[in-house]
PDB file of N, CA and C in Angstrom:
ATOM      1  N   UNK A   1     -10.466  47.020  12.968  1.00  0.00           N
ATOM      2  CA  UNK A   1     -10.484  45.704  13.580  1.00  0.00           C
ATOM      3  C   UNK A   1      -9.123  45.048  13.378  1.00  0.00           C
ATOM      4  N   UNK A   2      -8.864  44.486  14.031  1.00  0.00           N
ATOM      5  CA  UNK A   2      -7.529  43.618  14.035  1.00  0.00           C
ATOM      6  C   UNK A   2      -7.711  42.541  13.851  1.00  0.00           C
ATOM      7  N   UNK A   3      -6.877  41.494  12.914  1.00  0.00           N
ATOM      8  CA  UNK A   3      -6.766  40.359  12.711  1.00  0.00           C
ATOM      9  C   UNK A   3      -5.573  39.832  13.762  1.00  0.00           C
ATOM     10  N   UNK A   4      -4.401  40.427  13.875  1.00  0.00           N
ATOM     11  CA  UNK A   4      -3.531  39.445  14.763  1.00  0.00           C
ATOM     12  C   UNK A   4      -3.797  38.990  15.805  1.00  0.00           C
ATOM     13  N   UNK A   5      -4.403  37.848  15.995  1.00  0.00           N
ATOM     14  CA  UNK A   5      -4.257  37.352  17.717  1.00  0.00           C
ATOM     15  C   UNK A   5      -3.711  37.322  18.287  1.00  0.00           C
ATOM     16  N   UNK A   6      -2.376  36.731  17.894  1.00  0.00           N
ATOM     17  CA  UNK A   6      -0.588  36.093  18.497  1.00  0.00           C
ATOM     18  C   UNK A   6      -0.253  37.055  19.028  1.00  0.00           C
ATOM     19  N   UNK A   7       0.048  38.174  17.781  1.00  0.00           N
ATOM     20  CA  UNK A   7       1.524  38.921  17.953  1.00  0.00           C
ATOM     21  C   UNK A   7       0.492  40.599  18.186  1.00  0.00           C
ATOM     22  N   UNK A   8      -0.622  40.966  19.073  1.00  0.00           N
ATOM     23  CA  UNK A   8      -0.892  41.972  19.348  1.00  0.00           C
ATOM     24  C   UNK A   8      -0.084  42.609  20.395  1.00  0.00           C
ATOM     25  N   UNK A   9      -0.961  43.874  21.299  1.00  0.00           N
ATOM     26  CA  UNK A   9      -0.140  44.454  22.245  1.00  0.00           C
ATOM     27  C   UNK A   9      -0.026  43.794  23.344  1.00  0.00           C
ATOM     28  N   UNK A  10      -0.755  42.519  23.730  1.00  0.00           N
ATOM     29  CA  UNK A  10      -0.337  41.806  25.234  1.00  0.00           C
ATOM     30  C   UNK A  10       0.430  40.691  24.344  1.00  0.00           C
ATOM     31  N   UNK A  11       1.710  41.061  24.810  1.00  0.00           N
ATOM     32  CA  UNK A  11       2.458  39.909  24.826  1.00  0.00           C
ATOM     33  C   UNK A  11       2.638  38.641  25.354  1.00  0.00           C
ATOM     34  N   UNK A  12       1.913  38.622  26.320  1.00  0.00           N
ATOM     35  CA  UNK A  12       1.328  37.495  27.028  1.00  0.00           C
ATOM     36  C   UNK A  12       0.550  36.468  26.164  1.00  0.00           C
ATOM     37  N   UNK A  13       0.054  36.579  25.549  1.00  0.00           N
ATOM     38  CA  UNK A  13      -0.603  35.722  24.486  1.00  0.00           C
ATOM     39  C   UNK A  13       0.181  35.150  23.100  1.00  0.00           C
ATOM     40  N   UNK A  14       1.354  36.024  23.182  1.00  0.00           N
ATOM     41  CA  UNK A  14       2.203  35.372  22.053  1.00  0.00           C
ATOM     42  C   UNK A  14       3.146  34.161  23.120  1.00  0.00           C
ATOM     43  N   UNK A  15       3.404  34.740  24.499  1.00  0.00           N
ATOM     44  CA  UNK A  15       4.047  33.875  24.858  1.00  0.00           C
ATOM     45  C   UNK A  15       3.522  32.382  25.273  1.00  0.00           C
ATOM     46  N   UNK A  16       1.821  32.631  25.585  1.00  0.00           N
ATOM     47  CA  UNK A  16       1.408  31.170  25.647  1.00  0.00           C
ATOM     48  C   UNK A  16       0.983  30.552  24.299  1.00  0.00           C
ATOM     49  N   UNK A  17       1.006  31.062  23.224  1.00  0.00           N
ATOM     50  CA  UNK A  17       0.655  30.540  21.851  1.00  0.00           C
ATOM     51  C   UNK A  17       2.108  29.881  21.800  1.00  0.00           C
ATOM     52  N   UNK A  18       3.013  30.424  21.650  1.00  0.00           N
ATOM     53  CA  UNK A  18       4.416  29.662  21.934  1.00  0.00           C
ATOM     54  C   UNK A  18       4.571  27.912  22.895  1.00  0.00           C
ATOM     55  N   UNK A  19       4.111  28.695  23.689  1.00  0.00           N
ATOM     56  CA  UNK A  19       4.541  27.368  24.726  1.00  0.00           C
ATOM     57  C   UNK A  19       3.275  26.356  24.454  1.00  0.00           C
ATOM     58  N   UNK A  20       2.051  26.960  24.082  1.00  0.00           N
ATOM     59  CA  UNK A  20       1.567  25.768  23.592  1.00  0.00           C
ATOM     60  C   UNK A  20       2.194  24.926  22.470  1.00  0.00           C
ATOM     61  N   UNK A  21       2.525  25.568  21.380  1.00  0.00           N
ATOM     62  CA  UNK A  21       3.263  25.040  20.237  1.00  0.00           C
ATOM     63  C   UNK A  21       3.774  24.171  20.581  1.00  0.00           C
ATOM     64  N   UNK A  22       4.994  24.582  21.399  1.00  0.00           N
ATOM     65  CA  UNK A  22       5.876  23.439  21.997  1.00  0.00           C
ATOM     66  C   UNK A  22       5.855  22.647  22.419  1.00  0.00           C
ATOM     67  N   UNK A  23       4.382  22.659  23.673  1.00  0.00           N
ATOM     68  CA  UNK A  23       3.857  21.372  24.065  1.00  0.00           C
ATOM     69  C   UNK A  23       3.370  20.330  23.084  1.00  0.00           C
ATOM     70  N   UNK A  24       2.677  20.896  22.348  1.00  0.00           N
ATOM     71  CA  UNK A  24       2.073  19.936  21.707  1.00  0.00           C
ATOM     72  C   UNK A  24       2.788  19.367  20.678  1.00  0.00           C
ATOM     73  N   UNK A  25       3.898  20.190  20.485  1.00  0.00           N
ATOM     74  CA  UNK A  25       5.173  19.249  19.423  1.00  0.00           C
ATOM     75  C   UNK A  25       5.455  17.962  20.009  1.00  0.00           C
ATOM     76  N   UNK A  26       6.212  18.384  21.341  1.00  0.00           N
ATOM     77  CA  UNK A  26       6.174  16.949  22.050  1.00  0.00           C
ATOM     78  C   UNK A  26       5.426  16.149  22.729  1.00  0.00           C
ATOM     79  N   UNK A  27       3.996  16.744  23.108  1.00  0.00           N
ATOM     80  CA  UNK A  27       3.402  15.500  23.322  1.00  0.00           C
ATOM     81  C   UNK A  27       3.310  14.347  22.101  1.00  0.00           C
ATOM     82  N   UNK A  28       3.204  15.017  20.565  1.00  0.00           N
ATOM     83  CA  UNK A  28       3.091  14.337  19.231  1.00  0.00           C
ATOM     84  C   UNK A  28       3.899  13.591  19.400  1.00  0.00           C
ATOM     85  N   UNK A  29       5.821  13.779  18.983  1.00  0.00           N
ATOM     86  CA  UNK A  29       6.678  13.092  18.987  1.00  0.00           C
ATOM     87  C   UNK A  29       7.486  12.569  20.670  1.00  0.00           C
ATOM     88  N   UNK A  30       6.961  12.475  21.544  1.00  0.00           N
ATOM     89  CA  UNK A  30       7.458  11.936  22.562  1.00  0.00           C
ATOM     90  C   UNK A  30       7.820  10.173  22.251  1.00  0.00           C
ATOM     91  N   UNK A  31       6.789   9.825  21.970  1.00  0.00           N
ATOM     92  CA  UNK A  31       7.006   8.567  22.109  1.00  0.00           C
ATOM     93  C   UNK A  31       7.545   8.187  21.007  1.00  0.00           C
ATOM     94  N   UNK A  32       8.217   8.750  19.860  1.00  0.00           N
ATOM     95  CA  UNK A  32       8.289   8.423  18.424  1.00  0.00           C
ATOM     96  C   UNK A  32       9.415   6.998  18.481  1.00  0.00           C
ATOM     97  N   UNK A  33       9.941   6.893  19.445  1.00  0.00           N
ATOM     98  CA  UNK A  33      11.177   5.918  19.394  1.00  0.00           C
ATOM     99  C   UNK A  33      10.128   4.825  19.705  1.00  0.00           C
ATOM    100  N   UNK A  34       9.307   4.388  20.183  1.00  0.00           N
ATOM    101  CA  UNK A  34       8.901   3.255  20.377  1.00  0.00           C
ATOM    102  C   UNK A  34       7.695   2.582  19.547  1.00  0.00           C
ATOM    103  N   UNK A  35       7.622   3.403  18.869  1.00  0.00           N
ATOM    104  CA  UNK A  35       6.684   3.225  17.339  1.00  0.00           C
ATOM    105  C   UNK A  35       7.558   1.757  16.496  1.00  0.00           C
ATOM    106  N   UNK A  36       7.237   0.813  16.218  1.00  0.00           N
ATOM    107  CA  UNK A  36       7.827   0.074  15.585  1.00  0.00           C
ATOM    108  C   UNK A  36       7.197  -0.624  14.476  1.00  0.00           C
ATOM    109  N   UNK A  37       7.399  -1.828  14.001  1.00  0.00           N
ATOM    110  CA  UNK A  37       7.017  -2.358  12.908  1.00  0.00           C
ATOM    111  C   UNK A  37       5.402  -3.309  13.732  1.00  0.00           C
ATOM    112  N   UNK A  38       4.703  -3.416  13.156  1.00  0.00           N
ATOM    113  CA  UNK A  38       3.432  -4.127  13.325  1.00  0.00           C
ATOM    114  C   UNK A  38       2.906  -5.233  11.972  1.00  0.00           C
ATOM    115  N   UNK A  39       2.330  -6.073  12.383  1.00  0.00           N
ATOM    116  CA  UNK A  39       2.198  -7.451  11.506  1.00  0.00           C
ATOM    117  C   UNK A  39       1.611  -6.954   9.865  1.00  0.00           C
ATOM    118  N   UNK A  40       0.900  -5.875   9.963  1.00  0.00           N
ATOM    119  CA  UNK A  40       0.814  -5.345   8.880  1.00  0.00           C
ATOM    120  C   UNK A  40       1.416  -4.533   7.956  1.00  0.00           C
ATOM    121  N   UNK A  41       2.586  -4.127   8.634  1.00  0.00           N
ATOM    122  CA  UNK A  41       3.817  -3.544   7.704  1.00  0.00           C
ATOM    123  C   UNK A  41       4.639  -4.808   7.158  1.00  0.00           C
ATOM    124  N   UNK A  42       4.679  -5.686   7.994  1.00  0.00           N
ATOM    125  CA  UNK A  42       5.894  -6.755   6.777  1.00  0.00           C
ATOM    126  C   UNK A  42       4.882  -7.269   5.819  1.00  0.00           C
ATOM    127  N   UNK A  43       3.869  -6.550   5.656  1.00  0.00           N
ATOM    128  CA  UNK A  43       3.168  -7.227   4.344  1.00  0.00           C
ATOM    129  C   UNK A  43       3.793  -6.279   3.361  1.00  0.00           C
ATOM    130  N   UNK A  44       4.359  -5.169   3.827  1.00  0.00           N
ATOM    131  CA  UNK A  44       4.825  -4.137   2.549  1.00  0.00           C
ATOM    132  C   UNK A  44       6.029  -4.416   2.665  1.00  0.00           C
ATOM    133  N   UNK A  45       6.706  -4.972   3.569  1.00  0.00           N
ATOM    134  CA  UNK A  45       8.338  -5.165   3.417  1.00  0.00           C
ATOM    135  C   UNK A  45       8.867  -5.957   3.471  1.00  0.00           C
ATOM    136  N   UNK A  46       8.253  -7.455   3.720  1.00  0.00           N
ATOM    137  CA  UNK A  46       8.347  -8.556   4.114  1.00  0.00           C
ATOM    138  C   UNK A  46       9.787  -8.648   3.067  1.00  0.00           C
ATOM    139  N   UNK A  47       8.792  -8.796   1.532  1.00  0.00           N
ATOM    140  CA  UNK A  47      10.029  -9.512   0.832  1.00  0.00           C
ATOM    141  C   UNK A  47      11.058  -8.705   0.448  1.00  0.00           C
ATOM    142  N   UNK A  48      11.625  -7.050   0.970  1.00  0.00           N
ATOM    143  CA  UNK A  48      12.591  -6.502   0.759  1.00  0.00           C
ATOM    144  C   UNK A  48      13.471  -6.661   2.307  1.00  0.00           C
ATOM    145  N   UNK A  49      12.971  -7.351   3.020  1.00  0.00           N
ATOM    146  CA  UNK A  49      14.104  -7.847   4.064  1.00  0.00           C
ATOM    147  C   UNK A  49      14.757  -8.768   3.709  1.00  0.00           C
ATOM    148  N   UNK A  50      14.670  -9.983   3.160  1.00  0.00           N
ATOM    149  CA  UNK A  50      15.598 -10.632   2.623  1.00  0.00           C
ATOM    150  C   UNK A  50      16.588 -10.291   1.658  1.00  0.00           C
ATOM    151  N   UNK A  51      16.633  -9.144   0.683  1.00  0.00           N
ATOM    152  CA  UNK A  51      17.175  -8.912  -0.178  1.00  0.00           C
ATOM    153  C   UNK A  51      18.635  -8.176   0.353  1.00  0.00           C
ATOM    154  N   UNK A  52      19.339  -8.544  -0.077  1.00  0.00           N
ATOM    155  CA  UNK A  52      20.835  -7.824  -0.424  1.00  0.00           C
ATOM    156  C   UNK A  52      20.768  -6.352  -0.833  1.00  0.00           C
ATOM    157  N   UNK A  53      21.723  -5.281  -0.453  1.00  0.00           N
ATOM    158  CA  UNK A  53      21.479  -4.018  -0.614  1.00  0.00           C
ATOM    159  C   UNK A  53      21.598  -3.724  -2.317  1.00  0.00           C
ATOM    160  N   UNK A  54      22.254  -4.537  -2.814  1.00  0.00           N
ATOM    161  CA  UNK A  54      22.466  -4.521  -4.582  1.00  0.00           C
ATOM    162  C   UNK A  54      20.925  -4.928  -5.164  1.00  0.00           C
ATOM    163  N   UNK A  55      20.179  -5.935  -4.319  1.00  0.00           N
ATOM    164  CA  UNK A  55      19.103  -6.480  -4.966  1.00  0.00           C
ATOM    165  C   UNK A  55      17.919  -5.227  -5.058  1.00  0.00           C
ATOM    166  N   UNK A  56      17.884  -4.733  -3.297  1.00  0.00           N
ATOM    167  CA  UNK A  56      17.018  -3.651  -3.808  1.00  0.00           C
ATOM    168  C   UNK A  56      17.272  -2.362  -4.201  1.00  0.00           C
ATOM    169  N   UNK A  57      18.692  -2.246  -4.501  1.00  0.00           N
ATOM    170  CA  UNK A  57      18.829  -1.260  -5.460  1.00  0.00           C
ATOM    171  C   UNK A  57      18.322  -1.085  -6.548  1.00  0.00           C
ATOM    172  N   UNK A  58      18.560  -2.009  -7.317  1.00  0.00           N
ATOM    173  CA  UNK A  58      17.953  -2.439  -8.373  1.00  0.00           C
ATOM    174  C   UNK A  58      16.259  -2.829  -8.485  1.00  0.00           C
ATOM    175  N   UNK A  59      15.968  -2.939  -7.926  1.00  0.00           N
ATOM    176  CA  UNK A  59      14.583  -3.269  -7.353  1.00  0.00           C
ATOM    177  C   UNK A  59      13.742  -1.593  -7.861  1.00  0.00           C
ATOM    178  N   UNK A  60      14.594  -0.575  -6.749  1.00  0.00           N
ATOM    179  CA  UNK A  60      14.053   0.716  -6.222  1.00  0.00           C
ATOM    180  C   UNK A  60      14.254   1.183  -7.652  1.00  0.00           C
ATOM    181  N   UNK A  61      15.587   1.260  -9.018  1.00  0.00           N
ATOM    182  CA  UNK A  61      15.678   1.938  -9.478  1.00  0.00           C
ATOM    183  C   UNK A  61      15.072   0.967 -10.966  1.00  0.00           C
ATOM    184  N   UNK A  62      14.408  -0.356 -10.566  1.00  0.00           N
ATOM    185  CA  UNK A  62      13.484  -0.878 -11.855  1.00  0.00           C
ATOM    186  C   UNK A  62      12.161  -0.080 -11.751  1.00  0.00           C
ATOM    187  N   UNK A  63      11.638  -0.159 -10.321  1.00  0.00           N
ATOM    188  CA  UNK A  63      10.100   0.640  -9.953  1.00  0.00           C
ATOM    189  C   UNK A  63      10.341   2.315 -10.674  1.00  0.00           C
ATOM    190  N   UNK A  64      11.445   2.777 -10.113  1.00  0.00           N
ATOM    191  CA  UNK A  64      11.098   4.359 -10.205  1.00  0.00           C
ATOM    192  C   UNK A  64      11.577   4.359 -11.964  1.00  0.00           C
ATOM    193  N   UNK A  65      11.896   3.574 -12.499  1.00  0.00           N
ATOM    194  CA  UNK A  65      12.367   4.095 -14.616  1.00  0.00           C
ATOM    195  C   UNK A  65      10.827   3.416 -14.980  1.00  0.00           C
ATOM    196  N   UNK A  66       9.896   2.973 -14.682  1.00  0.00           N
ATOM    197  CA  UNK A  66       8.711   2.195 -14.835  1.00  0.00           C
ATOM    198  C   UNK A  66       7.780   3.382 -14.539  1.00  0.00           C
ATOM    199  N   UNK A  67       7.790   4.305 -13.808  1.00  0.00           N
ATOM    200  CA  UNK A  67       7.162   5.470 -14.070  1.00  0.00           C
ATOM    201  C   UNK A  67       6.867   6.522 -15.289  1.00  0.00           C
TER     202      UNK A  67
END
């Protein structure tokens, strides 16, 4: 009995296992650029938008030595 589906003797089936792959990569990330921030993310980032890049440096590297 054979286990390979993909990569047997009709090559034809590796080539649409392929092109499905591909499709469905980009149907996933097609739209990825227009994904943006929503009212419930500035509840997690709200108050690191105001901050100065020194502030949340310090911020990022008080959280991660607190581990």
């Amino acid at each position: 009995m054979r286990f390979s589906l993909l990569f047997d003797s009709k090559p034809r089936l590796s080539v649409v296992a392929f092109f499905l792959g591909v499709l469905t990569f980009l149907a996933f990330f097609w739209q990825w650029h227009s994904f943006g921030l929503y009212e419930d993310d500035y509840a997690f980032i709200g108050a690191m938008m105001n901050r100065s890049w020194g502030e949340m440096l310090d911020t990022i590297l008080r959280d991660t030595m607190e581990l």
